[in-house]
Protein backbone atom coordinates (compact mmCIF):
# COMPACT_ATOMS: atom_id res chain seq x y z
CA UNK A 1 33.36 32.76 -0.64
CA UNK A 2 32.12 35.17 1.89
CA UNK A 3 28.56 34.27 0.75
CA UNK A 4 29.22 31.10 0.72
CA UNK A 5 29.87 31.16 4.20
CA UNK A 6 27.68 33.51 5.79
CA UNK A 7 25.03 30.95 4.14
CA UNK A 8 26.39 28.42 5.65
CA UNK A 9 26.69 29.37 9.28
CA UNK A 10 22.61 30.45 8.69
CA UNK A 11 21.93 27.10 8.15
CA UNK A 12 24.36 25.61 10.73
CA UNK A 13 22.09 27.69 12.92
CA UNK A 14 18.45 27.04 11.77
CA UNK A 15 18.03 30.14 10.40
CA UNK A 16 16.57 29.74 7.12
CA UNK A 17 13.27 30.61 5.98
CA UNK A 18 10.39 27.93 7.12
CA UNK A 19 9.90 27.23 3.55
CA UNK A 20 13.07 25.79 2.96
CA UNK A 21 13.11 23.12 5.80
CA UNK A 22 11.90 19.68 4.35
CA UNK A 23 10.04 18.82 7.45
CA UNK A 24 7.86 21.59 7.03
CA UNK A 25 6.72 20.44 3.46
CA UNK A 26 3.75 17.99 2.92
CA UNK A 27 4.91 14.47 0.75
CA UNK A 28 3.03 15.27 -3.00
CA UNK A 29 1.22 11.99 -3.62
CA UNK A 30 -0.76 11.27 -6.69
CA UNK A 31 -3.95 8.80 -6.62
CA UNK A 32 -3.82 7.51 -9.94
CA UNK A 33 -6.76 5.74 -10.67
CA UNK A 34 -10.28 5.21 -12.45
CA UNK A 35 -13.72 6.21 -11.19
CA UNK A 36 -12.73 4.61 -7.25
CA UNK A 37 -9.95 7.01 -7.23
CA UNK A 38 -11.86 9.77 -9.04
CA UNK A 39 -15.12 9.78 -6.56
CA UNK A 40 -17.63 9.05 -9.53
CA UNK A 41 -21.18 10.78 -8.62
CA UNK A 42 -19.36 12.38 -5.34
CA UNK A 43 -18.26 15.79 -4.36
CA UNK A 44 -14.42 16.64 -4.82
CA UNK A 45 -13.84 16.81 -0.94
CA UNK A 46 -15.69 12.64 -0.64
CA UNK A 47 -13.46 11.39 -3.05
CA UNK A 48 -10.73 9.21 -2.35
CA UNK A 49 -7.84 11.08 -2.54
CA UNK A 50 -9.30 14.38 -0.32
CA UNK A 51 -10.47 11.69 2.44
CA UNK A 52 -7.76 9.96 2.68
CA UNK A 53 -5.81 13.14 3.03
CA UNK A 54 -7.90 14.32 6.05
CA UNK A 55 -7.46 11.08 7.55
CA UNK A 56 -3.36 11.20 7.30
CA UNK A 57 -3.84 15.47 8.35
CA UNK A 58 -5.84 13.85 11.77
CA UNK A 59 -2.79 11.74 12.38
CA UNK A 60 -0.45 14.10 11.94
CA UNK A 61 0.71 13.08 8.92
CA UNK A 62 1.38 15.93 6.21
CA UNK A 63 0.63 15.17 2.81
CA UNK A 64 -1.11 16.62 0.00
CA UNK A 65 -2.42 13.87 -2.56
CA UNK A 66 -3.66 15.02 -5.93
CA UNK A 67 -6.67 13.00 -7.92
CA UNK A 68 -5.54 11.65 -10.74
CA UNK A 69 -8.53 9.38 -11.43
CA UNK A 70 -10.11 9.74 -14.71
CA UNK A 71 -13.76 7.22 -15.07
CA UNK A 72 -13.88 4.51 -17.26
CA UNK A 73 -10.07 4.51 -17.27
CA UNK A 74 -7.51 0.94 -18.00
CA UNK A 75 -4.35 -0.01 -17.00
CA UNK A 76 -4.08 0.93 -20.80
CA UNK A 77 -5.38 4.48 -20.60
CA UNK A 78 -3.44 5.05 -17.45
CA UNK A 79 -0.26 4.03 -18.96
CA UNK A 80 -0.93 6.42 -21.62
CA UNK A 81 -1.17 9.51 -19.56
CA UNK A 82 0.98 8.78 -17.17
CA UNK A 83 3.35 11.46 -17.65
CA UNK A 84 0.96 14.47 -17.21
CA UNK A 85 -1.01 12.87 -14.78
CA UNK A 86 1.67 11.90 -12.32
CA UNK A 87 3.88 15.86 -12.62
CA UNK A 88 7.82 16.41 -11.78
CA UNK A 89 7.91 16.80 -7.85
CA UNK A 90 5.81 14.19 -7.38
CA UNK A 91 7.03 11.88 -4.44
CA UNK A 92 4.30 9.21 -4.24
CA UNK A 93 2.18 7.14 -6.45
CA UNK A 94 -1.22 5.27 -5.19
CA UNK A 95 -1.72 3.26 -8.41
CA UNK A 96 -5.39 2.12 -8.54
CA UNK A 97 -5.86 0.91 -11.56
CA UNK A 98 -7.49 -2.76 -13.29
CA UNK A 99 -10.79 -2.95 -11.90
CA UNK A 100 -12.51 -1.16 -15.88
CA UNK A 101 -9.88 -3.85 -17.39
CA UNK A 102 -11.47 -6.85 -15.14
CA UNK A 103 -15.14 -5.72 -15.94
CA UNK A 104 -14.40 -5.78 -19.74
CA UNK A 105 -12.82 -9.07 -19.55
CA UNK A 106 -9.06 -8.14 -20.60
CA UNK A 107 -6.96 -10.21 -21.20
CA UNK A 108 -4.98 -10.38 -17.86
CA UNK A 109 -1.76 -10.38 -19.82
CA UNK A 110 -2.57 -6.67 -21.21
CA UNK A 111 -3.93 -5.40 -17.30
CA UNK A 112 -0.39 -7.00 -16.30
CA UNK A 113 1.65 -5.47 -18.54
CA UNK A 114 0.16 -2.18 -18.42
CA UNK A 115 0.77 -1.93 -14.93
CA UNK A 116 4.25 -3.50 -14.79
CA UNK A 117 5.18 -0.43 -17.51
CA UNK A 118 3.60 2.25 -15.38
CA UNK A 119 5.63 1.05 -12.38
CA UNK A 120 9.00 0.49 -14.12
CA UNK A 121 8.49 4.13 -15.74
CA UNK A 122 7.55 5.51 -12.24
CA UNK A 123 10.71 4.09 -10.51
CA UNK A 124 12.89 5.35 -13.25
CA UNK A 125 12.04 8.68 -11.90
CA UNK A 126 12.36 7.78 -8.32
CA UNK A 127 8.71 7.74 -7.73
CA UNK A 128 7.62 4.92 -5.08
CA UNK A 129 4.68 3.69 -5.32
CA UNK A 130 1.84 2.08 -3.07
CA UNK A 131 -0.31 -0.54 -5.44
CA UNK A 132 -4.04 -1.03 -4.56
CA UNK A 133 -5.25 -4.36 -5.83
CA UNK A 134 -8.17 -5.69 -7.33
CA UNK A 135 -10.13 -8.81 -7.42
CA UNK A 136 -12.03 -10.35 -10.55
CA UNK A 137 -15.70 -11.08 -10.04
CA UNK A 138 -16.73 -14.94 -9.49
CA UNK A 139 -18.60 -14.76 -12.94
CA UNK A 140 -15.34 -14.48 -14.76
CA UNK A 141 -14.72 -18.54 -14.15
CA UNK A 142 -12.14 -19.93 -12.28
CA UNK A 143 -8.91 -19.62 -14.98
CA UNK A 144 -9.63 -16.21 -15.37
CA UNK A 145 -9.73 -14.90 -11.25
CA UNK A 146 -6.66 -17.12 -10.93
CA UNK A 147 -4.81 -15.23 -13.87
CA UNK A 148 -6.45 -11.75 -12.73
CA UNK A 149 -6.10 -11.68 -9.41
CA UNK A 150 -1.92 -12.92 -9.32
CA UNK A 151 -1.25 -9.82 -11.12
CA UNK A 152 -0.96 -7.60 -8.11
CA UNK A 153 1.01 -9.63 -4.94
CA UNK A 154 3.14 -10.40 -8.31
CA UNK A 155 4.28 -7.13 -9.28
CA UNK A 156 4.87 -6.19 -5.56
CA UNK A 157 6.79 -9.03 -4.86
CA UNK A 158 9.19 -8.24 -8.61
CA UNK A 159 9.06 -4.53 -7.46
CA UNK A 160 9.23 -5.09 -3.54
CA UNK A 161 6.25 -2.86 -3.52
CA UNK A 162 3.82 -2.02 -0.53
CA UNK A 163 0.42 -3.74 -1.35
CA UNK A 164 -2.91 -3.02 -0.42
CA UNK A 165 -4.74 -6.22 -1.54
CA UNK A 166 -8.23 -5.27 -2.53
CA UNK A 167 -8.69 -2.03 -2.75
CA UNK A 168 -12.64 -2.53 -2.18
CA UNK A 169 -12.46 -4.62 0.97
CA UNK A 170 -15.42 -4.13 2.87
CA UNK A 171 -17.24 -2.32 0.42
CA UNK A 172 -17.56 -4.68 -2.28
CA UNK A 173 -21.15 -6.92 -2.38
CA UNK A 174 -22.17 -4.20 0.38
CA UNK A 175 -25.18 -2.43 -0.22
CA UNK A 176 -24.44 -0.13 2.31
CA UNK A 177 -21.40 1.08 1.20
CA UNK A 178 -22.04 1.00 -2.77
CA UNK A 179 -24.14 2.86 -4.69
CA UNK A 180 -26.97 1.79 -6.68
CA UNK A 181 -24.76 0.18 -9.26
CA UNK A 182 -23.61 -1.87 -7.01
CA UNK A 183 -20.11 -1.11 -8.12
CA UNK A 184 -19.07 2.41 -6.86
CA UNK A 185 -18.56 3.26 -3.12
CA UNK A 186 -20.93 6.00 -1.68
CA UNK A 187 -19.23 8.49 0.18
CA UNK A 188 -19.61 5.90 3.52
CA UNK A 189 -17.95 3.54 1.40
CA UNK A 190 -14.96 5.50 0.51
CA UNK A 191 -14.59 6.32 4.27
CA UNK A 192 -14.83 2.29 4.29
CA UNK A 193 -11.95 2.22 1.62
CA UNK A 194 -9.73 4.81 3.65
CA UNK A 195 -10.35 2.69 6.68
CA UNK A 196 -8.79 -0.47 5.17
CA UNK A 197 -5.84 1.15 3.55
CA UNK A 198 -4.61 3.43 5.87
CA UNK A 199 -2.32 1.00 7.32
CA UNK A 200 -0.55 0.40 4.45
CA UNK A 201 -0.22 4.13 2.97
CA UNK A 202 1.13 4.61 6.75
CA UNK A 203 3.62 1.86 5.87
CA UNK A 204 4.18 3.87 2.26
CA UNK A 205 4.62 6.92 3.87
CA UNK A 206 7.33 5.58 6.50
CA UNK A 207 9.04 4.64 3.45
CA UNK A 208 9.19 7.88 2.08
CA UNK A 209 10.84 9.29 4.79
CA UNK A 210 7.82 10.73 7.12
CA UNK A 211 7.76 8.59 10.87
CA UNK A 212 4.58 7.69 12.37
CA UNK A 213 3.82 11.82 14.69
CA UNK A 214 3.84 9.97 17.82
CA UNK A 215 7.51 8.66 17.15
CA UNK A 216 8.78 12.14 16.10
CA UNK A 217 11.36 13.13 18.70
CA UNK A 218 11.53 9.77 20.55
């Protein structure tokens, strides 16, 4: 009992170690993802996930967000190693995933249900998450865009999700901003990418808890 209390007028008094304090630890957020996420043909630190860290760090913001984008990877393959990719503690999700399943022509059925089972499994541990759409490419035809690109706004209206829309706005069709490919961002694209989505992981983030650093102690 006597421990019990002397514990409890240290924390009635701010006294416990830094450490402890919830404020002073950084949101874990996993990018889970394929090659956009993963930075495919870039350094570590011009990948997705590290720039878009820096950028939240610059506002204040503290976060550490893990890459969890494997290239080449499905909706399918994500699913699949979702629970090592995506570790206990984690309090985040960016969910990139759809854009392999589109350029293989997948049946937009399997890309939605893939997805819709990731999410369901993430919030039955608690895990929000932020989903970065995709758009089908015109040569697909009409039917299949339609079917493709309702997959997205439709799971984050079922899960009341925050949506980024196209994850490569801006960068998609640019030369600038895409490699030789023409598919994957250069490391000016991915800055592009961050750009666009930052108001909407800021949105995310508010949800989990953290206020906008210029509100703090209004």
């Amino acid at each position: 009992m006597l421990l019990f209390a002397a514990a409890t007028l240290v924390a009635a008094a701010g006294l416990l170690p830094r450490a402890a304090r919830a404020d002073d630890s950084p949101l874990k957020l996993v990018a889970l993802g394929d090659s956009l996420t993963a930075g495919y043909r870039l350094p570590a630190d011009a990948a997705f996930p590290a720039v878009l860290e820096r950028a939240l760090k610059a506002k204040g913001y503290k976060v550490e967000i893990a890459n969890a984008g494997v290239s080449g990877d499905t909706s399918t393959g994500g699913l699949d190693r979702l629970d090592w990719s995506v570790p206990d503690g984690t309090q985040g999700v960016i969910l990139e995933l759809g854009a392999n399943d589109m350029l293989r022509g997948t049946d937009p059925a399997v890309t939605r249900k893939a997805l819709d089972t990731i999410i369901a499994r993430l919030k039955e541990r608690n895990i929000p998450v932020l989903l970065a759409g995709m758009l089908a490419a015109p040569n697909l035809g009409t039917e299949y865009r339609a079917r493709f690109d309702a997959i997205y706004p439709d799971l984050a209206k079922t899960y009341g999700l925050v949506l980024y829309p196209f994850f490569l706005d801006g960068v998609a069709g640019q030369r600038a901003n895409t490699m030789d490919d023409g598919l994957h961002p250069t490391a000016k694209g991915v800055e592009r990418v961050v750009e666009g989505i930052l108001p909407a992981v800021e949105t995310f983030l508010g949800r989990l808890g953290q206020q906008k650093p210029e509100q703090k102690g209004q």
